[in-house]
C-alpha atoms as a PDB file:
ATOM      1  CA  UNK A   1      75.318 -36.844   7.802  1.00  0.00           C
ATOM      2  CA  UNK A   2      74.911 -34.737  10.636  1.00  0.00           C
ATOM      3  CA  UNK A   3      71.044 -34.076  11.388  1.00  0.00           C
ATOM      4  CA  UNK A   4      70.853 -31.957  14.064  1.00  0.00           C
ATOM      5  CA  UNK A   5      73.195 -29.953  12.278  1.00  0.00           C
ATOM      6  CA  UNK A   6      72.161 -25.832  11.372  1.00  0.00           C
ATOM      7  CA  UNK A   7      73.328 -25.183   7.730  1.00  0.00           C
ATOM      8  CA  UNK A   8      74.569 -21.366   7.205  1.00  0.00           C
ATOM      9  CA  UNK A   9      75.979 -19.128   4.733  1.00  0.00           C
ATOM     10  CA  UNK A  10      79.485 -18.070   4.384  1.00  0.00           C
ATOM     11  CA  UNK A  11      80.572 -17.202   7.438  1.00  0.00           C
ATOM     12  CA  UNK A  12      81.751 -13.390   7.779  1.00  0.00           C
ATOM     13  CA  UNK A  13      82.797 -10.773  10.482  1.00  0.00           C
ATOM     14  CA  UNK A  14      80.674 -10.902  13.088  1.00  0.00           C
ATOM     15  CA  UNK A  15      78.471 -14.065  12.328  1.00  0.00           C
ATOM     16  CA  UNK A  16      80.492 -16.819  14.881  1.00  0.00           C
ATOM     17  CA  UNK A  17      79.190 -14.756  17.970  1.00  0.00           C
ATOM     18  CA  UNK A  18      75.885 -14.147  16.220  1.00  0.00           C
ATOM     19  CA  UNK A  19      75.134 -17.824  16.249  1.00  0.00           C
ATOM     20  CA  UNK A  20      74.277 -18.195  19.843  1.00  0.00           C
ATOM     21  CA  UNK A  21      76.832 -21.049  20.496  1.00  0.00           C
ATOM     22  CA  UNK A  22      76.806 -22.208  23.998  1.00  0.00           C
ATOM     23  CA  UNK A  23      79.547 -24.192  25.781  1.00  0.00           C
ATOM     24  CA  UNK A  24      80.108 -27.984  24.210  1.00  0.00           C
ATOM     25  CA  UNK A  25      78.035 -26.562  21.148  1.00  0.00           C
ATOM     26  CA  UNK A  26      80.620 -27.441  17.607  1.00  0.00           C
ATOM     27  CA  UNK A  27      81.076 -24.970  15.067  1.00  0.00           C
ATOM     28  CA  UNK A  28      82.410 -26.074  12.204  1.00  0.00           C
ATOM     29  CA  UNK A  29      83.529 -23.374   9.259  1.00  0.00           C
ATOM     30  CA  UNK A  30      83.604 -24.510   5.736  1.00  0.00           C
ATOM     31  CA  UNK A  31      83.586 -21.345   3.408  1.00  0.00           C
ATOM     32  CA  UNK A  32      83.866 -17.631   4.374  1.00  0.00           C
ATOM     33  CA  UNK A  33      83.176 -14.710   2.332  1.00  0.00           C
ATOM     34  CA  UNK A  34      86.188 -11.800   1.892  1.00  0.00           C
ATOM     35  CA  UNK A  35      86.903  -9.244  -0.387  1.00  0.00           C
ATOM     36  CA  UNK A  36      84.013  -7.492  -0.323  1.00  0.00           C
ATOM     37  CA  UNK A  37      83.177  -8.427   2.956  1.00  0.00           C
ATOM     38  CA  UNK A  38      84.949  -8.642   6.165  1.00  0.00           C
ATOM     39  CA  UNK A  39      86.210 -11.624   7.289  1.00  0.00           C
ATOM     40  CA  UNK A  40      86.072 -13.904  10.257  1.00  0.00           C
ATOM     41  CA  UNK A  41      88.500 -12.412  12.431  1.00  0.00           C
ATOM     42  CA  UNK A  42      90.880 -14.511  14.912  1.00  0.00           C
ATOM     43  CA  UNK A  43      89.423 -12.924  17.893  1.00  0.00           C
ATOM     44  CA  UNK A  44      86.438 -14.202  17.206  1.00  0.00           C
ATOM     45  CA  UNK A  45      86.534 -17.547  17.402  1.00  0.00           C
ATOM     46  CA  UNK A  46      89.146 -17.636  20.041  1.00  0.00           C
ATOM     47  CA  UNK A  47      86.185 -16.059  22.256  1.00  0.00           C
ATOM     48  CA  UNK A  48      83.960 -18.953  21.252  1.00  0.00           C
ATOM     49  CA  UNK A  49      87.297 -21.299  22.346  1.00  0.00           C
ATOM     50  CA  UNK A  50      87.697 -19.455  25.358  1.00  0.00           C
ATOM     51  CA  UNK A  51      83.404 -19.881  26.309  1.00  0.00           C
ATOM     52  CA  UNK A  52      84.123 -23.900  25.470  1.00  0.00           C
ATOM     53  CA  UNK A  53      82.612 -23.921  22.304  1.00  0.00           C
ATOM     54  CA  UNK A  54      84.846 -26.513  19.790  1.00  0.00           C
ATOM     55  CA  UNK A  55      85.546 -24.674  16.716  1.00  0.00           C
ATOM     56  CA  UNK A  56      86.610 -26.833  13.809  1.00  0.00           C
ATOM     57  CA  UNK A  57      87.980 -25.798  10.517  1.00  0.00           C
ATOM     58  CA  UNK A  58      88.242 -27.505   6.932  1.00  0.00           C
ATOM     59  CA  UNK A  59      88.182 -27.061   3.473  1.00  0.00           C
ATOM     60  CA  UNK A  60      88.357 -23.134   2.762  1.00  0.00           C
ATOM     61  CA  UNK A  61      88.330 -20.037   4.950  1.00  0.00           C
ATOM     62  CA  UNK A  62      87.851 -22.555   7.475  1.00  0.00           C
ATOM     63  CA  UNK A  63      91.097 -24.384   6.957  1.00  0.00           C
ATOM     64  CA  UNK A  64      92.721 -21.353   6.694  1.00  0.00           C
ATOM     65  CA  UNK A  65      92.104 -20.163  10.189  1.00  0.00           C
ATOM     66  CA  UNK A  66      92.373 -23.364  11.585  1.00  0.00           C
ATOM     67  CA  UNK A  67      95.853 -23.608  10.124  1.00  0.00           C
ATOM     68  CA  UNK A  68      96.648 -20.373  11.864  1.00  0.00           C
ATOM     69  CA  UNK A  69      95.194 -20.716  15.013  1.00  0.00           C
ATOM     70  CA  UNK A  70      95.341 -24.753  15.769  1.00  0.00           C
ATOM     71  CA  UNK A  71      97.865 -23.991  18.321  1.00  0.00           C
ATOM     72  CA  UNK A  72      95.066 -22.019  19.767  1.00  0.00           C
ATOM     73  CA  UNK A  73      92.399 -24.417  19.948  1.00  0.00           C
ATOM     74  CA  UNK A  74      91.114 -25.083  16.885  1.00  0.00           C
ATOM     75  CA  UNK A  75      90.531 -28.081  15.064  1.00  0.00           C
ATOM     76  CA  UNK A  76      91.414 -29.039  11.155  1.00  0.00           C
ATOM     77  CA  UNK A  77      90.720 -31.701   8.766  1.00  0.00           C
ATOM     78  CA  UNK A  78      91.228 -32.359   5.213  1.00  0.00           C
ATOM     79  CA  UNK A  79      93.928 -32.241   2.684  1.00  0.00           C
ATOM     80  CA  UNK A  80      93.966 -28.218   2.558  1.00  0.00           C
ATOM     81  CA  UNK A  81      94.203 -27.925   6.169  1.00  0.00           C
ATOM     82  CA  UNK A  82      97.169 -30.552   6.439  1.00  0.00           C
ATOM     83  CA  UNK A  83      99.034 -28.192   3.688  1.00  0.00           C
ATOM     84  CA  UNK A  84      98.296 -25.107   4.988  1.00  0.00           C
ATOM     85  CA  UNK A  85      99.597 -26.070   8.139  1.00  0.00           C
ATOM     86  CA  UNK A  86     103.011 -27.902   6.907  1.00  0.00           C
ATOM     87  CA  UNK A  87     103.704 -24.687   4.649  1.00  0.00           C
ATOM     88  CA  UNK A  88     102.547 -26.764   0.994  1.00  0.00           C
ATOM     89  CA  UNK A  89     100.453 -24.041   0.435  1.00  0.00           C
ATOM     90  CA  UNK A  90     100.872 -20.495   1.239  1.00  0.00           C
ATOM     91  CA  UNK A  91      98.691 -17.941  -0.601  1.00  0.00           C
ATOM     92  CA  UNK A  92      95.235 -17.183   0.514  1.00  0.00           C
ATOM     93  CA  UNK A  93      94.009 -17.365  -3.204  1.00  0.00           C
ATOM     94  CA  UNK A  94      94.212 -21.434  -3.035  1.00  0.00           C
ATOM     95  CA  UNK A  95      90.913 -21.528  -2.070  1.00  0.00           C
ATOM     96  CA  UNK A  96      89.529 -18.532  -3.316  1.00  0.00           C
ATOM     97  CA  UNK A  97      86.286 -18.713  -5.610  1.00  0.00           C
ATOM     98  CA  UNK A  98      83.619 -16.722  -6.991  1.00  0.00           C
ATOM     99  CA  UNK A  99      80.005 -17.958  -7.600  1.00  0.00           C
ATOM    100  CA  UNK A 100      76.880 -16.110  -7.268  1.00  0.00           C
ATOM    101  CA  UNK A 101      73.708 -15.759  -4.683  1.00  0.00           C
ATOM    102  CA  UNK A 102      72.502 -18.045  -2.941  1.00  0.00           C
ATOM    103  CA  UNK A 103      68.902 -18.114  -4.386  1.00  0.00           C
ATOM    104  CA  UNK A 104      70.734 -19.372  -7.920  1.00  0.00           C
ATOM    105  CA  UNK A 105      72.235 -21.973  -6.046  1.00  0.00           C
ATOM    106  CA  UNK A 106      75.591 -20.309  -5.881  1.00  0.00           C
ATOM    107  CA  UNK A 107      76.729 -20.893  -9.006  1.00  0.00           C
ATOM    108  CA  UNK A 108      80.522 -21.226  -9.603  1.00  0.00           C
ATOM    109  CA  UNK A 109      82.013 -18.924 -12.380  1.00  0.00           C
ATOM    110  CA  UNK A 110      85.460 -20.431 -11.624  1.00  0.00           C
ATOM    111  CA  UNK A 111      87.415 -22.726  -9.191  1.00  0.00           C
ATOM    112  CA  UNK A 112      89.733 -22.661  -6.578  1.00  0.00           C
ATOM    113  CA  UNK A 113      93.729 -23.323  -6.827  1.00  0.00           C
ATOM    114  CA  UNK A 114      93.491 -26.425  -4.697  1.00  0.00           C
ATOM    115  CA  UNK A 115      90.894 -28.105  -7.150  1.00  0.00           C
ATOM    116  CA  UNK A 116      92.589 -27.492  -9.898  1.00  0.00           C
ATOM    117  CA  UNK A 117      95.933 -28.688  -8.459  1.00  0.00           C
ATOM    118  CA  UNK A 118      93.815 -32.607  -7.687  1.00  0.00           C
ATOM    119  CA  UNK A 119      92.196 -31.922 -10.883  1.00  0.00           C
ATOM    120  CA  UNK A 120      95.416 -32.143 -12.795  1.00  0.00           C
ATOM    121  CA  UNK A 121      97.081 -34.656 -10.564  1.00  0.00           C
ATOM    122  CA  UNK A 122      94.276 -36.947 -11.438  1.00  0.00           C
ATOM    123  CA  UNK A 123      94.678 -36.011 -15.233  1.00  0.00           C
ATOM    124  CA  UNK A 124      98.237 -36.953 -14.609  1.00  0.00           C
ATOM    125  CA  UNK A 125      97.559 -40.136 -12.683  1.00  0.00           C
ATOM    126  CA  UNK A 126      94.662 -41.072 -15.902  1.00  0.00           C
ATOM    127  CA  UNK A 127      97.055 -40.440 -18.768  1.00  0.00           C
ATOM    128  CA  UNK A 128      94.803 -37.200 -20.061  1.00  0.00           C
ATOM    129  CA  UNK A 129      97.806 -34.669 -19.444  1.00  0.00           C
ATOM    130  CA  UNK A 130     101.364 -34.892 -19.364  1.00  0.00           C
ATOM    131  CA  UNK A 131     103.404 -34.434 -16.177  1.00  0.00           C
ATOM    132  CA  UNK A 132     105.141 -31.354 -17.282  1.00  0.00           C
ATOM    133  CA  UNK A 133     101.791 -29.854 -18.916  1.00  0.00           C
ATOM    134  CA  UNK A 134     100.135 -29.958 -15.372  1.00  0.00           C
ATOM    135  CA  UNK A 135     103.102 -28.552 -13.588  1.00  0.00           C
ATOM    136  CA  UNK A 136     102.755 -25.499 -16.683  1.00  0.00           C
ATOM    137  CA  UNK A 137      98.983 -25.245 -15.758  1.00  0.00           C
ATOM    138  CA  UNK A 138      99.606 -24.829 -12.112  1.00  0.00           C
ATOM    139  CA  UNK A 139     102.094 -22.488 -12.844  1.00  0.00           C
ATOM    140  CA  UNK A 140     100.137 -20.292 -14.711  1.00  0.00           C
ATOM    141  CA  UNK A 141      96.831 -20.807 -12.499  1.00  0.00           C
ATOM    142  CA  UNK A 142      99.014 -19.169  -9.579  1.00  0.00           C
ATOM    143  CA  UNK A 143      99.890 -16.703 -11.555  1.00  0.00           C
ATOM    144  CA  UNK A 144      96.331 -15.795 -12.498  1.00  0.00           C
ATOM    145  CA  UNK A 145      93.882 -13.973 -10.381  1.00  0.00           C
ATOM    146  CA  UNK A 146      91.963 -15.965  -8.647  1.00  0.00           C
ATOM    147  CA  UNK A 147      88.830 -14.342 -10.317  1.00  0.00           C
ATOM    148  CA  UNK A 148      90.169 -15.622 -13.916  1.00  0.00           C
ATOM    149  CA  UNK A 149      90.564 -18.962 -12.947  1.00  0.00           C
ATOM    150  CA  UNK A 150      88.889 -21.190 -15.808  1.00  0.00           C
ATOM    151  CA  UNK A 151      90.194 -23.987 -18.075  1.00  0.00           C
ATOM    152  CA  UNK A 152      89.570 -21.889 -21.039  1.00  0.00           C
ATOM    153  CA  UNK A 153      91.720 -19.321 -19.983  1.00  0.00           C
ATOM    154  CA  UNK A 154      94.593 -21.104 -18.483  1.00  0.00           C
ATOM    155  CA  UNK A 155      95.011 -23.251 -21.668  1.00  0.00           C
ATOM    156  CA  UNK A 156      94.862 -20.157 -23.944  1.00  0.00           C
ATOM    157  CA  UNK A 157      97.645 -18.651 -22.201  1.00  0.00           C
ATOM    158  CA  UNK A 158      99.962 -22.180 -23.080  1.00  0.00           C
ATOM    159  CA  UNK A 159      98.203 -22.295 -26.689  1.00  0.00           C
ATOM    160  CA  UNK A 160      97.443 -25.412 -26.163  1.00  0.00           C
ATOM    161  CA  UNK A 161      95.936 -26.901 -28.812  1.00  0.00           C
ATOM    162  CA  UNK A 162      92.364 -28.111 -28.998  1.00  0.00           C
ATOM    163  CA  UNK A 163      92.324 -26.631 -25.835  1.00  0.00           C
ATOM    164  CA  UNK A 164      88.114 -26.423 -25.648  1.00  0.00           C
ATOM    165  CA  UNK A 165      87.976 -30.076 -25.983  1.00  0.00           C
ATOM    166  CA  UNK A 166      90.511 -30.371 -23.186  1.00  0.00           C
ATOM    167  CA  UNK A 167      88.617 -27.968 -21.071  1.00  0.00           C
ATOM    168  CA  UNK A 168      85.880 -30.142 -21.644  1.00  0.00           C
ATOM    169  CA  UNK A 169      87.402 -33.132 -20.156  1.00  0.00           C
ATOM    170  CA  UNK A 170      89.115 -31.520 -17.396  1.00  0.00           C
ATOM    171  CA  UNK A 171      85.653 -29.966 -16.116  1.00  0.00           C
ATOM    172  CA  UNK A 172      83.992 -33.666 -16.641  1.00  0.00           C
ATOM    173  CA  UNK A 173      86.556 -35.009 -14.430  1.00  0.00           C
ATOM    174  CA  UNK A 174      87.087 -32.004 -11.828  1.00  0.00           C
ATOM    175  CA  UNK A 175      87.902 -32.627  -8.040  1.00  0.00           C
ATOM    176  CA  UNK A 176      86.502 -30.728  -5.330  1.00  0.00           C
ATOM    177  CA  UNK A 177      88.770 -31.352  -2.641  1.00  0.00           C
ATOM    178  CA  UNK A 178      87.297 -28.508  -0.595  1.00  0.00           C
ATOM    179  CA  UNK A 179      83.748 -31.009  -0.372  1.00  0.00           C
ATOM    180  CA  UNK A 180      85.734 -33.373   0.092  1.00  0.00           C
ATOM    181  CA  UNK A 181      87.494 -31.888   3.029  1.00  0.00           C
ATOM    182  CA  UNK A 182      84.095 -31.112   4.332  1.00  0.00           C
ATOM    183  CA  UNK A 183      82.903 -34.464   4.109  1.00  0.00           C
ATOM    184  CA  UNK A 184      86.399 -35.428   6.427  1.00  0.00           C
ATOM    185  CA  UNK A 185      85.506 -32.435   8.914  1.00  0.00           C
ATOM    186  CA  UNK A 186      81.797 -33.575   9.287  1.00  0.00           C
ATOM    187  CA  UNK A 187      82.268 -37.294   9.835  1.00  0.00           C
ATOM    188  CA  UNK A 188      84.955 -37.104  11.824  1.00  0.00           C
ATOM    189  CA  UNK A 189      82.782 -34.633  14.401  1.00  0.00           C
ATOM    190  CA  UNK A 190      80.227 -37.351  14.377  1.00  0.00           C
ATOM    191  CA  UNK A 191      82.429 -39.544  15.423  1.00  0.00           C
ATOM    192  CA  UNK A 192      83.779 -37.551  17.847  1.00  0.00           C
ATOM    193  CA  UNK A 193      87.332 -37.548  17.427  1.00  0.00           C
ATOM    194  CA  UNK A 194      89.596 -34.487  17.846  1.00  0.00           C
ATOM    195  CA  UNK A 195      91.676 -33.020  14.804  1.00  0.00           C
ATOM    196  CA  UNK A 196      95.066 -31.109  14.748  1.00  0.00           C
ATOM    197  CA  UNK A 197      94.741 -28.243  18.162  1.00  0.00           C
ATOM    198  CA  UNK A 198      96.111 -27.604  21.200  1.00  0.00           C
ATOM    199  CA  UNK A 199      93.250 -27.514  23.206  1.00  0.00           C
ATOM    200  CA  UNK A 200      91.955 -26.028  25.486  1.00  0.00           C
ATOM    201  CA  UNK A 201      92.762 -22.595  24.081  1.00  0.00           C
ATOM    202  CA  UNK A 202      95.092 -20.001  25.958  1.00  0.00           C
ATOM    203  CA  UNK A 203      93.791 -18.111  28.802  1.00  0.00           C
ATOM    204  CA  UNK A 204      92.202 -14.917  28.918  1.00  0.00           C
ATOM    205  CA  UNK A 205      94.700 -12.118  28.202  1.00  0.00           C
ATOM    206  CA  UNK A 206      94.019  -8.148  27.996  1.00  0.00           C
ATOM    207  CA  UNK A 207      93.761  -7.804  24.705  1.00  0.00           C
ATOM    208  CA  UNK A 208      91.471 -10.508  24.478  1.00  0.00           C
ATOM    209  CA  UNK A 209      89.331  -9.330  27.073  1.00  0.00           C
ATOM    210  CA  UNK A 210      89.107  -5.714  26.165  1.00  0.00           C
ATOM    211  CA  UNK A 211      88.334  -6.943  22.437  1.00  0.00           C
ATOM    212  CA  UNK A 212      85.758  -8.982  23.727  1.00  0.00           C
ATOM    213  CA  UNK A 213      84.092  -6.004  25.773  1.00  0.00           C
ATOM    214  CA  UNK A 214      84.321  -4.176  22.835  1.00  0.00           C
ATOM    215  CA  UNK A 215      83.085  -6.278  19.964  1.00  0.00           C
ATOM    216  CA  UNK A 216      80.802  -9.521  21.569  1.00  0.00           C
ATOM    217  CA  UNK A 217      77.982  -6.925  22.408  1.00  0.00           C
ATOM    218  CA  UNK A 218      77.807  -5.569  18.703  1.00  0.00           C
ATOM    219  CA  UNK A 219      78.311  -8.873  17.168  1.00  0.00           C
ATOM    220  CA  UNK A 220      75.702 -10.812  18.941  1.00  0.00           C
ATOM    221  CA  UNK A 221      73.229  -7.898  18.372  1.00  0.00           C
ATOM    222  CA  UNK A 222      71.185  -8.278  15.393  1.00  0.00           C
ATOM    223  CA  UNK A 223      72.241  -7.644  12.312  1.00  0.00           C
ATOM    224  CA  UNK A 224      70.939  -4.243   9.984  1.00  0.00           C
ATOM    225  CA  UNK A 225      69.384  -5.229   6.907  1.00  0.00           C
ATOM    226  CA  UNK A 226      72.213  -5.838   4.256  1.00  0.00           C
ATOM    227  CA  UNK A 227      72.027  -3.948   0.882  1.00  0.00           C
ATOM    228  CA  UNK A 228      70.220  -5.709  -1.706  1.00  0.00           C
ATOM    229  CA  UNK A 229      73.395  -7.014  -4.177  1.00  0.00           C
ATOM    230  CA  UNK A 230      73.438  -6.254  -7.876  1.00  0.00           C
ATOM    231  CA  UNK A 231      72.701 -10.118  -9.378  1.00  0.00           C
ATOM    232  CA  UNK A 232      74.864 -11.398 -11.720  1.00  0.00           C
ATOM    233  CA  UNK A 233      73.437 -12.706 -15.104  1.00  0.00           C
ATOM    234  CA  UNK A 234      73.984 -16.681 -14.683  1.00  0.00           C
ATOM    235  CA  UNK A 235      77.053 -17.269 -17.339  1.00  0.00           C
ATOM    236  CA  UNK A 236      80.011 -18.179 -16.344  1.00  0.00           C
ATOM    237  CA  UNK A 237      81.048 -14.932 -17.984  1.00  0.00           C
ATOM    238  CA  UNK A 238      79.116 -12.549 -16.218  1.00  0.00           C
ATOM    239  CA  UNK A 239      80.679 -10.084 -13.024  1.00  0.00           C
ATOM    240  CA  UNK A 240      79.766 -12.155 -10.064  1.00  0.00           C
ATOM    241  CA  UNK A 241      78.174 -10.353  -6.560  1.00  0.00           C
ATOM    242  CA  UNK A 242      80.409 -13.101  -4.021  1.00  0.00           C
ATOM    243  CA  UNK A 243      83.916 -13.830  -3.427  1.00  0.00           C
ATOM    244  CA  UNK A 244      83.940 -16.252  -0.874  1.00  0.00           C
ATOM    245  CA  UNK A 245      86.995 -18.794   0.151  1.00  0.00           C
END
């Protein structure tokens, strides 16, 4: 879709000035790792606004900062952006996931709130659940930590009956709005239109300037060799490594 583009991992602290972005360059964030990682801080990509570099959010971590700083600069797109930003969805945990490394193929041990909201509006819309059973499911899914977050387990704690049959059908016919999203951010950069920001971003100000002296040389240095992570057997039950939004 893009083929100039430079794929990534999950972004983290540090990693936006590490790219070596130069002014008119695009970056566009899609997933971010947390938890057991710092990560992306504000600062950092209003330095990359502030150098002219057009930083464009969607999907995940990245539609989470570009929710909060749009009136900064930043560009969104996508459905979780566009309820983010109008207050639909609040907690940080919408779009939290765990899979594993990236050599499996980051395998996903369980989804993210927003998917299984579309999910079960499309089970809805298909006649496979009832209204109020989604609305339970939803409930319950909020209620659940985020690293919990399977079919199995939210349908157990209804007792729903032939629940693993329904699990079934609700993983056959899962949404991944978050892709989805991506998809939005990526074409719409090709075809050069501007989302949701108030560009350019705000001017210099101390704070921004002294973080800036502080952090841009340590960032952009190169990185120390990160410890090697315990793997994670690949079941869906197994303790996963990554918890990246």
């Amino acid at each position: 879709m893009v083929p100039n583009a430079e794929v990534v991992p999950p972004i983290s602290f540090g990693d936006a000035l590490r790219y070596g972005l130069k002014p008119g360059d695009t970056l566009l964030i899609v997933d971010g790792l947390f938890f057991q990682h710092p990560p992306v801080r504000h600062k950092e990509l209003l330095t990359l606004i502030q150098d002219g570099v057009r930083v464009v959010g969607s999907s995940s971590m990245g539609a989470l900062r570009a929710a909060e700083l749009h009136p900064f600069g930043m560009e969104g797109y996508g459905w979780v952006f566009d309820n983010y930003r109008n207050g639909y969805l609040e907690a940080d945990d919408e779009v939290a996931m765990v899979h594993g490394e990236p050599e499996d193929g980051y395998p996903v041990f369980v989804d993210a709130l927003v998917n299984i909201r579309q999910t079960l509006a499309r089970a809805v819309e298909t006649g496979l659940l009832s209204a109020q059973l989604a609305a339970d499911l939803v409930e319950t899914a909020g209620r659940t930590p985020f690293t919990m977050r399977t079919w199995d387990r939210l349908l157990a704690a209804l007792e729903v009956p032939e629940r693993s049959c329904l699990a079934k059908q609700l993983t056959a016919s899962r949404v991944d709005i978050k892709h989805a999203d991506a998809v939005v951010a990526l074409r719409n950069i090709v075809d050069g239109q501007d989302g949701v920001a108030t560009r350019p971003g705000p001017p210099p100000t101390v704070w921004s300037v002294r973080w800036k002296q502080r952090w841009e040389p340590r960032c952009r240095s190169p990185s120390p060799p990160a410890p090697t992570p315990t793997r994670a057997p690949p079941s869906a039950s197994a303790t996963p490594t990554s918890y990246p939004c």
